[in-house]
PDB file of N, CA and C in Angstrom:
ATOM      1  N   UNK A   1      -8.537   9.881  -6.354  1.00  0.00           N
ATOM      2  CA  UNK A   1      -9.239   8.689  -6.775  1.00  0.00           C
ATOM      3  C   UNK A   1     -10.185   8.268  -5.661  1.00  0.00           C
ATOM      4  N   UNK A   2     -10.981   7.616  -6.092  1.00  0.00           N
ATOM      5  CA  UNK A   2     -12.297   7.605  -5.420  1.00  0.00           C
ATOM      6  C   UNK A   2     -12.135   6.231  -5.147  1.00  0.00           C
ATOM      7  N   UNK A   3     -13.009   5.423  -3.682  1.00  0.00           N
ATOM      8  CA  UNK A   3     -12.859   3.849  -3.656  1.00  0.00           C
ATOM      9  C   UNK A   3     -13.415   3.328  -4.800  1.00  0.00           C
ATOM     10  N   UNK A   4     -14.683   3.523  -5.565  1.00  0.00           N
ATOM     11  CA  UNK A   4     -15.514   2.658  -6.621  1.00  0.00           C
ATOM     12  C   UNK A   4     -13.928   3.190  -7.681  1.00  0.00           C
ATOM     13  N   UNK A   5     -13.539   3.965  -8.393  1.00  0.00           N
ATOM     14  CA  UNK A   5     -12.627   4.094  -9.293  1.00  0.00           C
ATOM     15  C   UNK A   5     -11.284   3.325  -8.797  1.00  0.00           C
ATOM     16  N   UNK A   6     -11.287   3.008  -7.486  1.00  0.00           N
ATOM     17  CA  UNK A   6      -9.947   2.327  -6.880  1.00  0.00           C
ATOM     18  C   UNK A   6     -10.444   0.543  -7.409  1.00  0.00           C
ATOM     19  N   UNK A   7     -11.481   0.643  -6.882  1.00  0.00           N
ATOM     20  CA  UNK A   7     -11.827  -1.047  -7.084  1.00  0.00           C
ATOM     21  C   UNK A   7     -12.196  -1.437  -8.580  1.00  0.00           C
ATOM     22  N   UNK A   8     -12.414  -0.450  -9.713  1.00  0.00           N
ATOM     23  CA  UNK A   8     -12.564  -0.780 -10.576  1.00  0.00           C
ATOM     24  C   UNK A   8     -11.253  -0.842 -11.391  1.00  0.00           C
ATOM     25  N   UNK A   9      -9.860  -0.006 -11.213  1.00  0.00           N
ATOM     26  CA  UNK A   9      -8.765  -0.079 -11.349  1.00  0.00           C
ATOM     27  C   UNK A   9      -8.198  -1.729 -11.215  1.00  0.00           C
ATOM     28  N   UNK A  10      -8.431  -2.302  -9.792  1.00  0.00           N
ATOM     29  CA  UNK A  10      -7.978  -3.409  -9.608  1.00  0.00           C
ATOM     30  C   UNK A  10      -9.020  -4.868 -10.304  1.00  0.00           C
ATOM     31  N   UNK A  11      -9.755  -4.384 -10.707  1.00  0.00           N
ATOM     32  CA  UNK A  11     -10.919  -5.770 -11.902  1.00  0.00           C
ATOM     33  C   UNK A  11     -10.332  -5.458 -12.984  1.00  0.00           C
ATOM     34  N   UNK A  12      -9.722  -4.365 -13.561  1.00  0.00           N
ATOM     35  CA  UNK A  12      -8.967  -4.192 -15.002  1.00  0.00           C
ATOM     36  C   UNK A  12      -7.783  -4.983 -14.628  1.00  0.00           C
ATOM     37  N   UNK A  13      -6.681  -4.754 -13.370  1.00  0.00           N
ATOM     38  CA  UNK A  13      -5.811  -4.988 -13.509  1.00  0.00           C
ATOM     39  C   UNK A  13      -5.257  -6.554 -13.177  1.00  0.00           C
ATOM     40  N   UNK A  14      -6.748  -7.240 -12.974  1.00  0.00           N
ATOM     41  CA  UNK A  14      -6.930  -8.509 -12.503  1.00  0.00           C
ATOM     42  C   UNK A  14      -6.421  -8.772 -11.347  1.00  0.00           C
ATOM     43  N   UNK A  15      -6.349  -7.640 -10.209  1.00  0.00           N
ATOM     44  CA  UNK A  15      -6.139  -7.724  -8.927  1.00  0.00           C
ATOM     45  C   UNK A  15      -7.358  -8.391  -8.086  1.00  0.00           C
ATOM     46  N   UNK A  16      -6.499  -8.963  -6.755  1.00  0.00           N
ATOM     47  CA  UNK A  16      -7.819 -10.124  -5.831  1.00  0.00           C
ATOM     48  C   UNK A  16      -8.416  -8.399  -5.186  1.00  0.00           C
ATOM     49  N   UNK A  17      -9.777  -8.660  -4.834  1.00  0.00           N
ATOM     50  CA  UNK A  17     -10.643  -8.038  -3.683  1.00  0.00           C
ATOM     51  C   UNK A  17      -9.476  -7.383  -2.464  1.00  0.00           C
ATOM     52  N   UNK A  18      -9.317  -6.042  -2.560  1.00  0.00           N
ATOM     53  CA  UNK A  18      -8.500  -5.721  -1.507  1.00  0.00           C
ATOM     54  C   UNK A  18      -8.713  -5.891  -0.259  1.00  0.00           C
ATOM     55  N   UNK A  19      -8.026  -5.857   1.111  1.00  0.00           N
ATOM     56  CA  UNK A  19      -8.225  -5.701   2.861  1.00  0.00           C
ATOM     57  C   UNK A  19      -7.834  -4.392   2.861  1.00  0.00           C
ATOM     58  N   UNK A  20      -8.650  -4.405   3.968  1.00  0.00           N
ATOM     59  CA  UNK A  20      -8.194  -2.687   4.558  1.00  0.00           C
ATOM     60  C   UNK A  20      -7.494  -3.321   5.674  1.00  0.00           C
ATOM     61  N   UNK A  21      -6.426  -2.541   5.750  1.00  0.00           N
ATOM     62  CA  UNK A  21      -4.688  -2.368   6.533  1.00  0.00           C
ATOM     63  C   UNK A  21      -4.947  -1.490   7.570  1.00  0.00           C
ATOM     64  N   UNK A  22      -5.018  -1.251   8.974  1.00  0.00           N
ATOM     65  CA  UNK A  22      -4.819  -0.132   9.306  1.00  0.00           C
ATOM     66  C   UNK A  22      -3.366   0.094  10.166  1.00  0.00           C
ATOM     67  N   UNK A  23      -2.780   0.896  10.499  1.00  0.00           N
ATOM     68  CA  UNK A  23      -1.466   1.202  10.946  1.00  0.00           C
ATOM     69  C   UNK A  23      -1.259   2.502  12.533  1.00  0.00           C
ATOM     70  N   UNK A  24      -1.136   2.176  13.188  1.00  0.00           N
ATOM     71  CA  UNK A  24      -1.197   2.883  14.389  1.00  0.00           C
ATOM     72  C   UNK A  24      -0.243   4.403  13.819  1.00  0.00           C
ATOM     73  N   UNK A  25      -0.788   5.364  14.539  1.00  0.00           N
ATOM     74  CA  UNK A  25       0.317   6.414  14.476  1.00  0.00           C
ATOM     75  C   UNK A  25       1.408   6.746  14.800  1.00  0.00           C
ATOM     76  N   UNK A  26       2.463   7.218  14.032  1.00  0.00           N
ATOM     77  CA  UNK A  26       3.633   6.666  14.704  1.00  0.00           C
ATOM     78  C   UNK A  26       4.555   5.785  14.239  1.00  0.00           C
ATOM     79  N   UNK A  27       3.703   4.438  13.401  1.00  0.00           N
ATOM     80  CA  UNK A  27       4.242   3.410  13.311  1.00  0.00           C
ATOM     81  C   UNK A  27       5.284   3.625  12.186  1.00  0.00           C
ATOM     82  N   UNK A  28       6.149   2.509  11.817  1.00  0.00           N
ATOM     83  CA  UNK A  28       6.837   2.409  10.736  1.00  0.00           C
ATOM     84  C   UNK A  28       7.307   1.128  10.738  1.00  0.00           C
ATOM     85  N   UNK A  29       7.433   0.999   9.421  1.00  0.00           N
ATOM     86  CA  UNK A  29       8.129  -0.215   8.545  1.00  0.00           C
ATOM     87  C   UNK A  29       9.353  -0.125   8.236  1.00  0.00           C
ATOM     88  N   UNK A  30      10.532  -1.170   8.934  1.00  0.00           N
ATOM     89  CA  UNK A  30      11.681  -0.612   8.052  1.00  0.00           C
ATOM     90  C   UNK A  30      12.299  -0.832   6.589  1.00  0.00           C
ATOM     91  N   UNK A  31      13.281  -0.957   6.101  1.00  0.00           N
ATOM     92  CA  UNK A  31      13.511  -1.023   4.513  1.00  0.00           C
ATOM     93  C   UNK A  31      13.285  -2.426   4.284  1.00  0.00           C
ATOM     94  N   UNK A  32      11.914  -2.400   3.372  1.00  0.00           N
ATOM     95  CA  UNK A  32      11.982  -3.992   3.167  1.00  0.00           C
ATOM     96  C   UNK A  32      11.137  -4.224   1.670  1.00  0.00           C
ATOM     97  N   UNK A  33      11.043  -5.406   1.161  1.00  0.00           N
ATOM     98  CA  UNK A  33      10.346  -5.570  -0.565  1.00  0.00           C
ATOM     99  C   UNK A  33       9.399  -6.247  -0.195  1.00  0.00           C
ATOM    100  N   UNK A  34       8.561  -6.481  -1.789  1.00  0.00           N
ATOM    101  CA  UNK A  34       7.936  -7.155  -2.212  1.00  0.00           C
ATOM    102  C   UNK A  34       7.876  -8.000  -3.203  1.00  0.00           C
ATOM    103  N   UNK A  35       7.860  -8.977  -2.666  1.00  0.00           N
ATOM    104  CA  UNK A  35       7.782 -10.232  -3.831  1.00  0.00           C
ATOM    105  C   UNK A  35       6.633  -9.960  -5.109  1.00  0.00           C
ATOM    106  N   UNK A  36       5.449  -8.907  -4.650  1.00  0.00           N
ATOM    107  CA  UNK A  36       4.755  -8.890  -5.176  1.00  0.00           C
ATOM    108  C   UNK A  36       4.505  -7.476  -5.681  1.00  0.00           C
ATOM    109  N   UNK A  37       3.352  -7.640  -6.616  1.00  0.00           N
ATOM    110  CA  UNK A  37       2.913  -5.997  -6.724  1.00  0.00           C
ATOM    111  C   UNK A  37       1.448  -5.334  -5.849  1.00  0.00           C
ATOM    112  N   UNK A  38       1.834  -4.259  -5.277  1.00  0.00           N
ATOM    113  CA  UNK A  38       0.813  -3.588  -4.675  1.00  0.00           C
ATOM    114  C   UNK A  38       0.015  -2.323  -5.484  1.00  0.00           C
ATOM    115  N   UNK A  39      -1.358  -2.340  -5.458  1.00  0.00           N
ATOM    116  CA  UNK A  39      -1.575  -1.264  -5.508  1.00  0.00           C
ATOM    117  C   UNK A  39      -2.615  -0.958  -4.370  1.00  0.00           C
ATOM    118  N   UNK A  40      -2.711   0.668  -3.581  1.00  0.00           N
ATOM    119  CA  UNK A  40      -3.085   0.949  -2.399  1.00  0.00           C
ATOM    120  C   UNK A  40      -4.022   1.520  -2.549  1.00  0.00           C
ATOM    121  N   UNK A  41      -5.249   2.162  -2.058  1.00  0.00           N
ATOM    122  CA  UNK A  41      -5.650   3.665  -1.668  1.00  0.00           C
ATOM    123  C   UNK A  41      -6.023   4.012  -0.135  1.00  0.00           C
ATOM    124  N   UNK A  42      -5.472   4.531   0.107  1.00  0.00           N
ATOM    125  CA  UNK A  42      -5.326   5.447   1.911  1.00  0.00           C
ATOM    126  C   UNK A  42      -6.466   6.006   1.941  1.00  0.00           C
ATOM    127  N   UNK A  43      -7.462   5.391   2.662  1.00  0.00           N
ATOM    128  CA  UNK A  43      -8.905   6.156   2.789  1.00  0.00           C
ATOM    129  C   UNK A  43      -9.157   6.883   4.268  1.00  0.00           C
ATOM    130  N   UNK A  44      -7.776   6.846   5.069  1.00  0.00           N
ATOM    131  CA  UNK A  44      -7.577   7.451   6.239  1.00  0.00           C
ATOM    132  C   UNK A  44      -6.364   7.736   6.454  1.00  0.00           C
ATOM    133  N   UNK A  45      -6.093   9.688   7.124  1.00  0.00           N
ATOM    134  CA  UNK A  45      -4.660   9.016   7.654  1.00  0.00           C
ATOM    135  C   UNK A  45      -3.564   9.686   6.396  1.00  0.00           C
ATOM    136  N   UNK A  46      -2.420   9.024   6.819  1.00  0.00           N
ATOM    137  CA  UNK A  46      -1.616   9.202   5.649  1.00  0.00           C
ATOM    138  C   UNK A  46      -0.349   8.657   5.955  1.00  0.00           C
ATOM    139  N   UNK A  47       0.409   8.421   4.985  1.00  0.00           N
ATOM    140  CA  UNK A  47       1.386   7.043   4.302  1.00  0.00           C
ATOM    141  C   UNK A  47       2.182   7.843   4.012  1.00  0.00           C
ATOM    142  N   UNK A  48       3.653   7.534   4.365  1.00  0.00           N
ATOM    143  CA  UNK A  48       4.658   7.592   3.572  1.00  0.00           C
ATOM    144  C   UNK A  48       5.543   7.402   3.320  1.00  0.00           C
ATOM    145  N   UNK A  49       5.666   6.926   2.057  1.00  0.00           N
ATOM    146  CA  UNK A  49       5.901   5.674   1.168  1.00  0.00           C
ATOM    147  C   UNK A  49       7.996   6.190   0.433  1.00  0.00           C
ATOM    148  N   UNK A  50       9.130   5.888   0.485  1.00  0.00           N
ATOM    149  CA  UNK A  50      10.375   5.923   0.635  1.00  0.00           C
ATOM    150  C   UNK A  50      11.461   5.141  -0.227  1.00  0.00           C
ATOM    151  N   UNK A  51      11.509   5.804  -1.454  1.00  0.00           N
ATOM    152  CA  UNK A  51      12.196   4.771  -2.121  1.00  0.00           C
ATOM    153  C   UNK A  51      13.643   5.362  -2.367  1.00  0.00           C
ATOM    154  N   UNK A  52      14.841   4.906  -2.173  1.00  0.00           N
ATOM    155  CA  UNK A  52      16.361   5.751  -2.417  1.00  0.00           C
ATOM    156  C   UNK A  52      15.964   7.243  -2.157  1.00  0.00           C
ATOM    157  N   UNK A  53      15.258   7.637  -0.623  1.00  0.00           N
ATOM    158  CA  UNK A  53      15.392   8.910   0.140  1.00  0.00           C
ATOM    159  C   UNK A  53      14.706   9.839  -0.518  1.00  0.00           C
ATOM    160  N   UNK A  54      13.823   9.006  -1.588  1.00  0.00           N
ATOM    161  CA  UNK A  54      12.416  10.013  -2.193  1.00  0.00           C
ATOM    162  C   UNK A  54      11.103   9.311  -2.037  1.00  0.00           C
ATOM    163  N   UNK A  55      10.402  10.161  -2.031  1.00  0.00           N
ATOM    164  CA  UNK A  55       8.840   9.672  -1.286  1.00  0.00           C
ATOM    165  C   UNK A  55       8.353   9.761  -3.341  1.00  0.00           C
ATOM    166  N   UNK A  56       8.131   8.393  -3.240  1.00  0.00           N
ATOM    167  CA  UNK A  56       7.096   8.202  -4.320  1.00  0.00           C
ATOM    168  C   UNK A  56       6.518   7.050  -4.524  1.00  0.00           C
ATOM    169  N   UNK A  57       6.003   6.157  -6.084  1.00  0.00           N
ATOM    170  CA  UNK A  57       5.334   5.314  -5.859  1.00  0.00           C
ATOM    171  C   UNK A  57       6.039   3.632  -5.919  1.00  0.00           C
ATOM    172  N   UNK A  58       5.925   2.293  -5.478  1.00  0.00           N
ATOM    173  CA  UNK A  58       6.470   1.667  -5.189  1.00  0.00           C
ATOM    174  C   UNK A  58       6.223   0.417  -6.152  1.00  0.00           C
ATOM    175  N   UNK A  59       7.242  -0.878  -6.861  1.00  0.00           N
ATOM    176  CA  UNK A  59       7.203  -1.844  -7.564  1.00  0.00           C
ATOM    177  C   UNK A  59       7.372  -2.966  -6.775  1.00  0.00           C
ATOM    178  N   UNK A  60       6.800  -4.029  -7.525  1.00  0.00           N
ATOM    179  CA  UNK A  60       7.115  -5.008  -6.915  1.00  0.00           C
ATOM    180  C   UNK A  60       8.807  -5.224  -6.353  1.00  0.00           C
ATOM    181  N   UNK A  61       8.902  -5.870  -5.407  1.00  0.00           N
ATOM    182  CA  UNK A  61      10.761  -5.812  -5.372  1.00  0.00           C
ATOM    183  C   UNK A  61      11.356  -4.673  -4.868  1.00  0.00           C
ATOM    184  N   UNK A  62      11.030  -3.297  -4.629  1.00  0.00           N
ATOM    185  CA  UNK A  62      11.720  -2.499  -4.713  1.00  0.00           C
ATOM    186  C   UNK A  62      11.869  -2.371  -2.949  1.00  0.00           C
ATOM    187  N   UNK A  63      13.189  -1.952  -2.367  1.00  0.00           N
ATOM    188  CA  UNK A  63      13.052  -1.962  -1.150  1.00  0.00           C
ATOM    189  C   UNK A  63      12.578  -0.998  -0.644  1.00  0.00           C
ATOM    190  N   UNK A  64      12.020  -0.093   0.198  1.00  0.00           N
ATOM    191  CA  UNK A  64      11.718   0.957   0.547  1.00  0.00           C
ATOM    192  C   UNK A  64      11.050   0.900   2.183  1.00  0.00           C
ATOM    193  N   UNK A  65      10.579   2.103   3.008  1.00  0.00           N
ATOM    194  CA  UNK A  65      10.766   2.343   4.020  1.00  0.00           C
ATOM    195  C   UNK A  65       9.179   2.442   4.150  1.00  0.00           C
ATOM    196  N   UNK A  66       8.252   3.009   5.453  1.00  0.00           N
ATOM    197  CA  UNK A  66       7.100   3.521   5.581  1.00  0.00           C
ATOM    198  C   UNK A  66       6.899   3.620   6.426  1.00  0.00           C
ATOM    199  N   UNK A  67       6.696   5.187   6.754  1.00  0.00           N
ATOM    200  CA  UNK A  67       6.062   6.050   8.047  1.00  0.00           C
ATOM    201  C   UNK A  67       4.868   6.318   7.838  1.00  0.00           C
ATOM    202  N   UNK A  68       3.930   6.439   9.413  1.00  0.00           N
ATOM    203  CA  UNK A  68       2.470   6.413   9.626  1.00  0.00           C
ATOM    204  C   UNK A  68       2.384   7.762  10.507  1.00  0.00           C
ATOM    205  N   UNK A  69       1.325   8.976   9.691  1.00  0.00           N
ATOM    206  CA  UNK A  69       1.368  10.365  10.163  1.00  0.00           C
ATOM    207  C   UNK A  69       0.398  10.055  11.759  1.00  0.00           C
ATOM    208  N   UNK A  70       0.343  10.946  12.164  1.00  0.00           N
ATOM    209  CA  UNK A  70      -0.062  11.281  13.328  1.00  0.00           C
ATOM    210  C   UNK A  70      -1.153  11.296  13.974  1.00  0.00           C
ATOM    211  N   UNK A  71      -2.162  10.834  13.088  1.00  0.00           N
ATOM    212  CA  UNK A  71      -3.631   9.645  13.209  1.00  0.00           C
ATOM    213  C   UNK A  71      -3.410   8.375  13.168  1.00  0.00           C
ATOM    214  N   UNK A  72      -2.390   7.733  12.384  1.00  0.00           N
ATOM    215  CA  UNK A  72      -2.121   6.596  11.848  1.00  0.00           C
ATOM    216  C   UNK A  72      -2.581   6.409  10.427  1.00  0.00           C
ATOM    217  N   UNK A  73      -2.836   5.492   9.620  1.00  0.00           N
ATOM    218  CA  UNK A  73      -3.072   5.440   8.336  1.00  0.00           C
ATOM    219  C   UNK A  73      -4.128   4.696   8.208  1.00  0.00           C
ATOM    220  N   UNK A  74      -5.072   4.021   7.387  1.00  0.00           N
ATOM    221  CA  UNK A  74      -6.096   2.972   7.296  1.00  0.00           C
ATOM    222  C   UNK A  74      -6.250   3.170   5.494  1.00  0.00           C
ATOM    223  N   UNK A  75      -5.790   2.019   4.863  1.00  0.00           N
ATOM    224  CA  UNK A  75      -5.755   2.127   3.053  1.00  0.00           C
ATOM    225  C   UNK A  75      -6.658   0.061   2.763  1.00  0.00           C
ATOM    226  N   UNK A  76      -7.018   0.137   1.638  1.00  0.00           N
ATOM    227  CA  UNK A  76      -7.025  -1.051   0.961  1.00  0.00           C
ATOM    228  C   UNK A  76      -5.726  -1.261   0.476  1.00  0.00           C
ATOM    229  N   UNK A  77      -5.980  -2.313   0.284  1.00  0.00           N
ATOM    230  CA  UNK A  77      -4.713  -3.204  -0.313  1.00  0.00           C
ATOM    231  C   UNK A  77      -5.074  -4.516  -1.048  1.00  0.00           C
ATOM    232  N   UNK A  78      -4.255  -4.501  -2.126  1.00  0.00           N
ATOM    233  CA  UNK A  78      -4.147  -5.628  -2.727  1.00  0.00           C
ATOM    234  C   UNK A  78      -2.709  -5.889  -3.439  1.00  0.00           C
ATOM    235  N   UNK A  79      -3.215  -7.181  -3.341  1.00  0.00           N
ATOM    236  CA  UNK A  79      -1.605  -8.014  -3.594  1.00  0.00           C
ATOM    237  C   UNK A  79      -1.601  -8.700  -4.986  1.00  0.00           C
ATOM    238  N   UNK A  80      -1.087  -8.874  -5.903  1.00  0.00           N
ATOM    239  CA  UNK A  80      -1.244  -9.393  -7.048  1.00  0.00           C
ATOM    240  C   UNK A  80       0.721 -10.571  -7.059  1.00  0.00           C
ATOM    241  N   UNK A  81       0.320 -11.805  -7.295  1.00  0.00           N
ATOM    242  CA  UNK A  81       1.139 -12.474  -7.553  1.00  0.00           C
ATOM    243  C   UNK A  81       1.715 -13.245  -6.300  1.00  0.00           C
ATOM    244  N   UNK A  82       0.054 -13.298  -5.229  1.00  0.00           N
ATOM    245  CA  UNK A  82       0.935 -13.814  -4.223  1.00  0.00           C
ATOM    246  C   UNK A  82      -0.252 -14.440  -4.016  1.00  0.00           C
ATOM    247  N   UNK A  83       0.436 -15.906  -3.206  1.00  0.00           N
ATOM    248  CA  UNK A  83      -0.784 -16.569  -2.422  1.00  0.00           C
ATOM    249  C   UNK A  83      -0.822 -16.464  -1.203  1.00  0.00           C
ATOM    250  N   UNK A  84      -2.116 -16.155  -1.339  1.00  0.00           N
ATOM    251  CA  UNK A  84      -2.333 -16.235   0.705  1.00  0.00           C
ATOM    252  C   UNK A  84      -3.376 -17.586   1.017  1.00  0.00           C
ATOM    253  N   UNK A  85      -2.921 -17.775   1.910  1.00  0.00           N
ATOM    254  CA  UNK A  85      -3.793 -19.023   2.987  1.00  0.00           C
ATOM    255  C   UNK A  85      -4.442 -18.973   3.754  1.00  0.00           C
TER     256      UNK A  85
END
């Protein structure tokens, strides 16, 4: 998927204007949720994403893990169902 097909995904899905995230190499997240729903695209780098000790895709709520490969990662992001300030 392409960024213009990523950002047009999120105007269908009535998602806000994504941020780009970036993540040092190396890094990781430990097991934790979301109140909300995400959808991503990794335009650098690479993600990976850990749900019950399988790498796939993630729901709102669901707890899961995330390791950052060996460049680090850099994705958009958007958040749907949350307020930010």
């Amino acid at each position: 998927m392409n960024q213009a097909t990523f950002l047009d995904l999120l105007t269908e899905g009535e998602f806000p204007a994504p941020i780009c995230v970036v993540q040092e190499c190396g890094g990781f997240l430990e097991s934790h949720s979301h109140p909300y729903e995400v959808k991503a695209l990794v335009t650098q780098g690479q993600i990976d994403i850990v749900i019950d000790g399988i790498k796939t895709s993630y729901l709102a709520n669901q707890i899961h893990s995330e390791s950052y490969g060996g460049k680090g990662v850099q994705y958009l992001a958007s958040r749907k169902g949350i307020e930010l300030q």
